[in-house]
Protein backbone atom coordinates (compact mmCIF):
# COMPACT_ATOMS: atom_id res chain seq x y z
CA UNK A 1 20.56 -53.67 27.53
CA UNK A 2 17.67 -56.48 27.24
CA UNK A 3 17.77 -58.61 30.12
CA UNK A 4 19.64 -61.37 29.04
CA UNK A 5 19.50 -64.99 30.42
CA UNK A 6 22.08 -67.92 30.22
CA UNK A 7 22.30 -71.43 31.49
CA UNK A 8 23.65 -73.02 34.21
CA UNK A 9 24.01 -76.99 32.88
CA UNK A 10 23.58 -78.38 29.66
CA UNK A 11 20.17 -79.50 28.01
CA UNK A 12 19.29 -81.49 25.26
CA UNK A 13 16.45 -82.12 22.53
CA UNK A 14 16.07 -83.96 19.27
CA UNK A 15 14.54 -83.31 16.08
CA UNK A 16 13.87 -85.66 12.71
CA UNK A 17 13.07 -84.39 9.69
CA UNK A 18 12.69 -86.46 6.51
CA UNK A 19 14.79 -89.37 8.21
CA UNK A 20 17.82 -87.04 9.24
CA UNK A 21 18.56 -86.91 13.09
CA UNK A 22 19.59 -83.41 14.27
CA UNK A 23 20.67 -83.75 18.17
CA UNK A 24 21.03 -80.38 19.77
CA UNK A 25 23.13 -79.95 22.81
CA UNK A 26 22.98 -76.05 24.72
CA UNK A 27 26.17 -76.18 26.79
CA UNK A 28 27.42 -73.35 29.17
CA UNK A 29 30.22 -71.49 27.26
CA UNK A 30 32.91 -72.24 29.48
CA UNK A 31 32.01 -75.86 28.67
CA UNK A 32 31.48 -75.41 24.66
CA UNK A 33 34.99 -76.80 23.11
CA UNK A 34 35.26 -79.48 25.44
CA UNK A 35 31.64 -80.63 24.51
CA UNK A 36 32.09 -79.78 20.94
CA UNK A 37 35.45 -82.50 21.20
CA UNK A 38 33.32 -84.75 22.92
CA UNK A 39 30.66 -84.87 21.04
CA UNK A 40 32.95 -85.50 17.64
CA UNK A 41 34.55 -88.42 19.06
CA UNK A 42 31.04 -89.85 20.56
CA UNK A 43 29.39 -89.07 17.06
CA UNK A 44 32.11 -89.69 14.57
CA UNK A 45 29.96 -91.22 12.31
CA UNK A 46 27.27 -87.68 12.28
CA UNK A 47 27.64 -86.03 8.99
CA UNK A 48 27.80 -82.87 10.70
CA UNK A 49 28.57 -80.83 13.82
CA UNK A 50 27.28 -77.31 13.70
CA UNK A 51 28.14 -74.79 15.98
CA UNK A 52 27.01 -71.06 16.93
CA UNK A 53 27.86 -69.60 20.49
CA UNK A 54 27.27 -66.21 21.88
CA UNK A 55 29.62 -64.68 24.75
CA UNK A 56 29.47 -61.45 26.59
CA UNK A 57 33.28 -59.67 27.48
CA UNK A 58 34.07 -57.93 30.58
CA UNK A 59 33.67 -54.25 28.68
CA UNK A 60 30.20 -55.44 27.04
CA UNK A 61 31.22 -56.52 23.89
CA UNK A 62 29.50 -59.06 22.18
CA UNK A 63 31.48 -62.01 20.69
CA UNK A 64 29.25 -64.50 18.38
CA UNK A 65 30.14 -67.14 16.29
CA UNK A 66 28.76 -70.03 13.70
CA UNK A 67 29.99 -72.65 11.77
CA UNK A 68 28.72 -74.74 9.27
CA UNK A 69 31.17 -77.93 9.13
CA UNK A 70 30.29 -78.62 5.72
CA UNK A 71 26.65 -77.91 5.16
CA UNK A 72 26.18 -75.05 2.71
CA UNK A 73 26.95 -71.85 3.54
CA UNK A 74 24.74 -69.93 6.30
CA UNK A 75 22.31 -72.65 6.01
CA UNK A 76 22.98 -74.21 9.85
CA UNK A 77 25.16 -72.56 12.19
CA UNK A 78 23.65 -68.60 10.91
CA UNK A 79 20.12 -69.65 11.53
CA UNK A 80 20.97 -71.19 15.42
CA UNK A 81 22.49 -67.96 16.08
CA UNK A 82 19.92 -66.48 14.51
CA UNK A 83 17.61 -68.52 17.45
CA UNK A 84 20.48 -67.53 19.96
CA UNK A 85 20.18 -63.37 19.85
CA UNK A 86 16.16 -63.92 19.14
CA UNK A 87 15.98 -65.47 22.31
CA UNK A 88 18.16 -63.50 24.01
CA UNK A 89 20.72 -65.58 25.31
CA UNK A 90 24.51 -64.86 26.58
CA UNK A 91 27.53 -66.83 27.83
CA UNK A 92 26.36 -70.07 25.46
CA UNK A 93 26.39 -72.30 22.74
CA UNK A 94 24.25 -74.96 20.69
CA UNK A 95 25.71 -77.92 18.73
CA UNK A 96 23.57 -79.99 16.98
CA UNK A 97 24.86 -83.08 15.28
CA UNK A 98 23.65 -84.08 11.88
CA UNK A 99 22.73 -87.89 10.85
CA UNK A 100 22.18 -87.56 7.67
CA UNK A 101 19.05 -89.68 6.09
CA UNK A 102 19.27 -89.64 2.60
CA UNK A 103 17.24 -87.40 1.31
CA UNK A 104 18.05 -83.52 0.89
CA UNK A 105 16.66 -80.89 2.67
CA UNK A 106 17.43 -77.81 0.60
CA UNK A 107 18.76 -74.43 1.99
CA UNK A 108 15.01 -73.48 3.25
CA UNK A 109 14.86 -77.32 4.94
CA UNK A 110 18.16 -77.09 6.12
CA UNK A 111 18.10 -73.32 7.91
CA UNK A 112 14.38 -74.53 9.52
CA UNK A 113 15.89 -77.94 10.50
CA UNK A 114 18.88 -76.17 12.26
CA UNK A 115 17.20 -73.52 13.60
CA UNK A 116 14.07 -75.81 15.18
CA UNK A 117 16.86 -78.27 17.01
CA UNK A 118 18.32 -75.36 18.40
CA UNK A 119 14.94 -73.91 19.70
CA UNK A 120 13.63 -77.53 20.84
CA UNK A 121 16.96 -77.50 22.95
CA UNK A 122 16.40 -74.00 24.68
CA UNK A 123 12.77 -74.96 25.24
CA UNK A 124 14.07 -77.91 27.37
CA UNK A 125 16.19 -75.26 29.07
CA UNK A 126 16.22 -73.93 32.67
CA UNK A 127 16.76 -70.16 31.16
CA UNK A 128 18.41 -68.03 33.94
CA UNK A 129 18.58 -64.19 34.20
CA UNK A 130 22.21 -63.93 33.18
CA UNK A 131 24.51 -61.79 35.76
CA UNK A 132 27.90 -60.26 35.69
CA UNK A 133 29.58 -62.53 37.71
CA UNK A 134 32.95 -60.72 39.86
CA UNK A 135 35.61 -61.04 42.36
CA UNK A 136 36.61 -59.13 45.25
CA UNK A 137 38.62 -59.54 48.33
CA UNK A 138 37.17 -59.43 51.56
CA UNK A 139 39.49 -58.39 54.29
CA UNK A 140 38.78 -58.46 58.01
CA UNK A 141 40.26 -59.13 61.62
CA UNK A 142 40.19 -62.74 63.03
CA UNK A 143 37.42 -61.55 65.25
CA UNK A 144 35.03 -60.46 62.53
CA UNK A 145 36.10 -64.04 60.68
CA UNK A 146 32.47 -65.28 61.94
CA UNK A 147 30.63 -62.29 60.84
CA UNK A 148 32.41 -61.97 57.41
CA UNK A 149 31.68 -65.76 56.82
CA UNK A 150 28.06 -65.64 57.68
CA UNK A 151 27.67 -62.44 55.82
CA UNK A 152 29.23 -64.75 52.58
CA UNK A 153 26.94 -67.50 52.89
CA UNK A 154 23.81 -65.01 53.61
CA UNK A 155 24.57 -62.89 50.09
CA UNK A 156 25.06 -66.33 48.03
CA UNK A 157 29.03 -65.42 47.29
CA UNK A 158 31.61 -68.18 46.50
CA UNK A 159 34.59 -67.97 48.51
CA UNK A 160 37.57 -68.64 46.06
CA UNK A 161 40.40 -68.61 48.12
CA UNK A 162 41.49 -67.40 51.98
CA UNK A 163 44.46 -66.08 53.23
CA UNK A 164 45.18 -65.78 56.80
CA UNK A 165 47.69 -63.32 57.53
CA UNK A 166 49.18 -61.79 60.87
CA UNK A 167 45.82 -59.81 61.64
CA UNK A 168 43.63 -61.39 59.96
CA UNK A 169 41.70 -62.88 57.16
CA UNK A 170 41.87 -62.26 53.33
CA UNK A 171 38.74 -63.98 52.03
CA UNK A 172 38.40 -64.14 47.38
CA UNK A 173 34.75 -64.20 46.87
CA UNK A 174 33.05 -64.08 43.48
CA UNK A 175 29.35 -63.67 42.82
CA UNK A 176 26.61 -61.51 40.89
CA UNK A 177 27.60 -57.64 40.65
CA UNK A 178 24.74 -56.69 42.97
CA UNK A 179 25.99 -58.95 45.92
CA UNK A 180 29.21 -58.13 45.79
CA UNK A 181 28.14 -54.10 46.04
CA UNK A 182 26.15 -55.31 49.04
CA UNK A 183 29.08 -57.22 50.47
CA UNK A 184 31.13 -53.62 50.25
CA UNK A 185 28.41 -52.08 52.03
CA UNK A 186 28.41 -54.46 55.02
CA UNK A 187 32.18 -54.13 54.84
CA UNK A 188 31.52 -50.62 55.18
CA UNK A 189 29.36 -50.44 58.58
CA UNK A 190 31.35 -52.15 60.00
CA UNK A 191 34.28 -50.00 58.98
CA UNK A 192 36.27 -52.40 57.05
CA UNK A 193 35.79 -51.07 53.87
């Protein structure tokens, strides 16, 4: 698999062309519909609010997605995929709202208009390397409490929840694939694992 990136926050750009406005907003996919909502009340007057989103599943798979909302048919939300898999990018979405300006673009205009407000957008991006992110239970005596804690903040995990229970400590963490391994193998020295 291509090493795939992501984003952590949204960004935003803006492009014109031939007096329509196309805004172009790359949110984090957990934050898409909510923005999407958002951004139809905010811009209720926008001709348009085109969508295309790419999200990775637990077993690999692929899910992608585009709408037009009333432009002619794969002429906006196909071509910001399009940008989307070219610039390999996972766990996000673009929506760029239309103004229109009065004069017609075409299919060609339209699919370079699209596409170009999507790419201005992911050039004002902070792109990071995307990560599998999981979850794991840490479990440990109250005496090793200090040692499991530091371990968690040295390894960058995000404690979820904690449990204390009659011996100990039951500590959720989530975090990239390749700290939680490493969090098993400090488990494991100190025979916890």
């Amino acid at each position: 698999m291509a090493t795939l990136k992501t984003i952590e926050t949204e960004f935003y750009a803006e492009l014109e062309e031939k007096k329509s406005r196309f805004l172009a907003f790359l949110v984090p996919i957990d934050q898409f519909e909510a923005r999407l909502e958002a951004l139809r009340i905010e811009h209720r007057k926008a001709s348009h609010h085109v969508t295309a989103f790419r999200r990775i599943h637990d077993d690999d798979h692929i899910e992608e997605g585009a709408k037009d909302d009333g432009e002619p048919a794969g002429t906006s939300g196909m071509p910001m995929l399009k940008v989307l898999i070219g610039r390999e990018l996972i766990d996000c979405g673009v929506i760029v709202v239309r103004y229109f300006g009065g004069t017609k673009l075409g299919a060609g205009g339209l699919a370079r208009a699209y596409s170009g407000a999507a790419s201005r957008a992911i050039d004002a991006a902070q792109l990071v390397v995307w990560q599998r992110l999981m979850q794991y239970t840490v479990k440990g005596r109250f005496d090793q409490t200090a040692d499991l804690e530091r371990q968690i903040s040295l390894l960058g995990l995000d404690v979820q929840d904690r449990h204390y229970t009659e011996t100990g400590v039951d500590i959720l963490v989530e975090g990239p694939e390749a700290q939680i391994e490493a969090m098993k193998d400090f488990l494991h020295e100190l025979n916890l694992y």
